[in-house]
Protein backbone atom coordinates (compact mmCIF):
# COMPACT_ATOMS: atom_id res chain seq x y z
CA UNK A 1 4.80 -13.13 12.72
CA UNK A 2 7.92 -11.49 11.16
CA UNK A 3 7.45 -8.17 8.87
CA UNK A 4 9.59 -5.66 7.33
CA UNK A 5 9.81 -2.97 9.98
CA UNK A 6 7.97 0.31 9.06
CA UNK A 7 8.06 4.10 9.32
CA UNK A 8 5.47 5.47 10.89
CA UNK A 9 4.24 8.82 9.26
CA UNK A 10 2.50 11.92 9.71
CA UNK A 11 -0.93 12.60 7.91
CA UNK A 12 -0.91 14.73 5.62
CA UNK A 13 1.16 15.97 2.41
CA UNK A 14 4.98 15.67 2.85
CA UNK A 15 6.50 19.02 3.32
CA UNK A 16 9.32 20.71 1.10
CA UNK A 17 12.18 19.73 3.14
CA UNK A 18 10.64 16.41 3.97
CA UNK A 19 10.49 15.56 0.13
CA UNK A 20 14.31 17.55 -0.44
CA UNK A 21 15.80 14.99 2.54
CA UNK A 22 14.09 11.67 1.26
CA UNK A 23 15.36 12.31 -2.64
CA UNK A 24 18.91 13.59 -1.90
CA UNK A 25 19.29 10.34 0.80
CA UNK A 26 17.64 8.03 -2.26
CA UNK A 27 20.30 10.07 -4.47
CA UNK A 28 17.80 10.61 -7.38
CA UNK A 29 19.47 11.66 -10.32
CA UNK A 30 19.15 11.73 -13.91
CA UNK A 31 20.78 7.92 -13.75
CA UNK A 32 17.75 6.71 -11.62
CA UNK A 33 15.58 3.73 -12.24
CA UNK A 34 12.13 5.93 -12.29
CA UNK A 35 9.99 3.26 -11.49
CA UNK A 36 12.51 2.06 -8.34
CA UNK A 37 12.87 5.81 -7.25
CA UNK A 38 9.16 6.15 -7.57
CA UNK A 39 8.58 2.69 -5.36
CA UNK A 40 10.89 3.96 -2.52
CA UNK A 41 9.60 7.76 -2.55
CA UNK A 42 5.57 6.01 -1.83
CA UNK A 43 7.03 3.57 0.60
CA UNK A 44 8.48 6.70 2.46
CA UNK A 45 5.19 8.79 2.52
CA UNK A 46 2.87 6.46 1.80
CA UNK A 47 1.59 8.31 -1.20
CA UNK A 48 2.79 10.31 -4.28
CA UNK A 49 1.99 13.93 -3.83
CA UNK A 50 1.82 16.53 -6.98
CA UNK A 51 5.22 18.53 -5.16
CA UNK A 52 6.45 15.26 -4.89
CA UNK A 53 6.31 14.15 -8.26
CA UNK A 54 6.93 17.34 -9.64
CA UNK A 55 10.88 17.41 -7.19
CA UNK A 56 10.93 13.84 -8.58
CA UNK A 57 10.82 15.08 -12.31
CA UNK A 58 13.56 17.98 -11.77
CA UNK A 59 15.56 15.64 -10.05
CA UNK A 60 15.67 13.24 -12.78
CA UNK A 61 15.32 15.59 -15.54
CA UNK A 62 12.15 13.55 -17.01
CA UNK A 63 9.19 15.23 -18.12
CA UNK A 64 6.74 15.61 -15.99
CA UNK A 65 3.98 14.04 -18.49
CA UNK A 66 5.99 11.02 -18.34
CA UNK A 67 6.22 10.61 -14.41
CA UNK A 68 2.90 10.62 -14.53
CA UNK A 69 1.96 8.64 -17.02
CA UNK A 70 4.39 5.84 -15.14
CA UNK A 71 2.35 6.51 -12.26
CA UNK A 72 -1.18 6.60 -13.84
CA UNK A 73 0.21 3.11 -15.42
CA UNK A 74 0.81 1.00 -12.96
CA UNK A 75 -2.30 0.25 -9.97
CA UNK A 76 0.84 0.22 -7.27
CA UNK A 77 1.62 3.64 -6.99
CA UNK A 78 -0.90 5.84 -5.05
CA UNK A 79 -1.37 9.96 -5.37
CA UNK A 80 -3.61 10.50 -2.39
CA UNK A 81 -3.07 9.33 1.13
CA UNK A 82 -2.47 5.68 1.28
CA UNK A 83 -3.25 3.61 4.41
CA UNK A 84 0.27 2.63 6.06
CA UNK A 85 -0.61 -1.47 5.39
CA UNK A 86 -2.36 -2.24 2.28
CA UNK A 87 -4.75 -4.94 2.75
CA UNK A 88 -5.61 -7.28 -0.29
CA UNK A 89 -8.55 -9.49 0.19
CA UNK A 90 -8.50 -12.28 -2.73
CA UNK A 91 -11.62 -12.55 -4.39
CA UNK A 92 -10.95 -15.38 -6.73
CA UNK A 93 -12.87 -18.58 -7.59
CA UNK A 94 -11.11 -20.85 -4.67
CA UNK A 95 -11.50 -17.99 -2.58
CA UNK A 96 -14.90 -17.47 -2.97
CA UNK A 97 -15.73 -20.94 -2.25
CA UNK A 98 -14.12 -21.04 0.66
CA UNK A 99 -15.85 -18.01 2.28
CA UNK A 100 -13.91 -15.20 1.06
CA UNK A 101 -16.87 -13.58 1.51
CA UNK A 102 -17.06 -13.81 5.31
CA UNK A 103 -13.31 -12.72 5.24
CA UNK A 104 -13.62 -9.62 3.50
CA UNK A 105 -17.25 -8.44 5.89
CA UNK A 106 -14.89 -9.42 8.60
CA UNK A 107 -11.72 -6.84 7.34
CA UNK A 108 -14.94 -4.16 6.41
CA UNK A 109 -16.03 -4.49 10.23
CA UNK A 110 -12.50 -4.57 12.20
CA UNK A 111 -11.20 -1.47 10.24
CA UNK A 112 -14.90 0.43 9.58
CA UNK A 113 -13.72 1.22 5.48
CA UNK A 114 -14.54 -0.51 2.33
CA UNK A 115 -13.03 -1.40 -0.92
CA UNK A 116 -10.78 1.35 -2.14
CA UNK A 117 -10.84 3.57 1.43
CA UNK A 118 -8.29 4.30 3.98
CA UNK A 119 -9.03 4.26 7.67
CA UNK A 120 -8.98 7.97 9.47
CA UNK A 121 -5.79 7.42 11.08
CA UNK A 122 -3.54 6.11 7.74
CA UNK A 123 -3.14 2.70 9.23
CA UNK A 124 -4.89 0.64 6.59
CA UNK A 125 -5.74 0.62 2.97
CA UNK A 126 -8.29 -2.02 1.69
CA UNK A 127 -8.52 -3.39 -1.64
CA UNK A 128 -9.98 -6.74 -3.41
CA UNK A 129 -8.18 -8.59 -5.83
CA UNK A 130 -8.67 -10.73 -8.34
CA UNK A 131 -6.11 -13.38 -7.54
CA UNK A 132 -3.16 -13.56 -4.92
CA UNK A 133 -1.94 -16.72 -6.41
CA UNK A 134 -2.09 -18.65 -3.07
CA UNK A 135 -5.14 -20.93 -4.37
CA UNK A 136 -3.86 -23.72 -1.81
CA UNK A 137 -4.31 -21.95 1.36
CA UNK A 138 -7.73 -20.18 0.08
CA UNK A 139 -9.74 -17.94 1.66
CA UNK A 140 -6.34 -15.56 1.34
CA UNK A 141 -5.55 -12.03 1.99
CA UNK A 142 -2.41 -10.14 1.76
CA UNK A 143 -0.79 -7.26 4.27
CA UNK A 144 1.98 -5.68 2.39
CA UNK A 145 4.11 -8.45 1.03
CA UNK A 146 3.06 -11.46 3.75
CA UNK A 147 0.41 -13.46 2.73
CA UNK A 148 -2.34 -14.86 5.04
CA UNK A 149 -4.49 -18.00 4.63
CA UNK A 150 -7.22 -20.44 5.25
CA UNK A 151 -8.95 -17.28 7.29
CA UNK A 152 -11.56 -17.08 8.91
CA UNK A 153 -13.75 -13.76 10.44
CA UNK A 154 -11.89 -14.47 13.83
CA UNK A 155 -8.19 -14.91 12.33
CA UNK A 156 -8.65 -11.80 10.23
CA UNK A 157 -9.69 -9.72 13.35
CA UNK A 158 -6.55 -11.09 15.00
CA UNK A 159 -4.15 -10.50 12.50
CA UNK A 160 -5.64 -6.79 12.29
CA UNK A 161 -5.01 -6.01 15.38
CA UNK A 162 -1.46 -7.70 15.73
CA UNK A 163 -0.85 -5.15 13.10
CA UNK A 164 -2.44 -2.61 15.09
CA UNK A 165 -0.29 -3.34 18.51
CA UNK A 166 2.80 -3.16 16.46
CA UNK A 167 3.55 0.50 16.09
């Protein structure tokens, strides 16, 4: 199973110099792409934080109103602790019939959250989506970027824990 290696992180709200050391090394600058600084900043800590956001606004030189209102616009970017994996169970119509159901009671059990929680130790985020696009290999859930499919309750639990071994 190949993934994009990961940083592990601390809980918690990224300190000053954490945030200082993570912008000057992405070099944001007025001439950033916001929405591409923004992306690689939450990939960092997981999480937008209000310092964070407000650093990223000096930086940049864009208001503050409009950082946030990029950020309250689009569902991908997170301002409160964000598991480490985000987990996307599909819940669309060829997912359903094929037991997505059973799928996503299996994901509740093995990490002990629901929909929209993370798990105590910032491993996982869960969330349900509409559609993954990946009707072919239905049921389907997502880790990150790699897709998953024709799961079933014993797969799932697998998969979660190879993620689990890995760090």
């Amino acid at each position: 199973m190949q993934r994009a290696p990961c940083r592990a992180r601390s809980p918690g709200e990224p300190g000053e110099s954490e945030i200082d050391a993570a912008l000057s090394e992405l070099d944001a600058s007025p001439q950033s792409n916001l929405i591409s600084l923004l992306q690689d900043v939450q990939r960092r800590f997981g999480y937008l934080s209000q310092q964070t956001l407000v650093e990223v606004s000096k930086r940049t030189k864009v208001r503050l109103s409009r950082v946030y209102g990029v950020v309250s616009f689009y569902a991908q970017f997170y301002t409160e602790p964000h598991g480490l994996h985000t987990v996307r169970c599909c819940r669309g119509t060829a997912c359903h019939v094929k037991g997505a159901g059973r799928v996503l009671a299996a994901v509740r059990e093995e990490l002990g959250i629901d929909e929209g929680e993370t798990t105590a130790d910032l491993m996982f985020y869960l969330e349900t989506v509409a559609c993954l696009g990946t009707c072919l290999l239905a049921p389907t859930m997502m880790i990150d970027s790699q897709y998953f499919g024709r799961l079933t309750p014993q797969r799932v639990k697998h998969i979660l824990a190879s993620y689990r071994d890995s760090l």
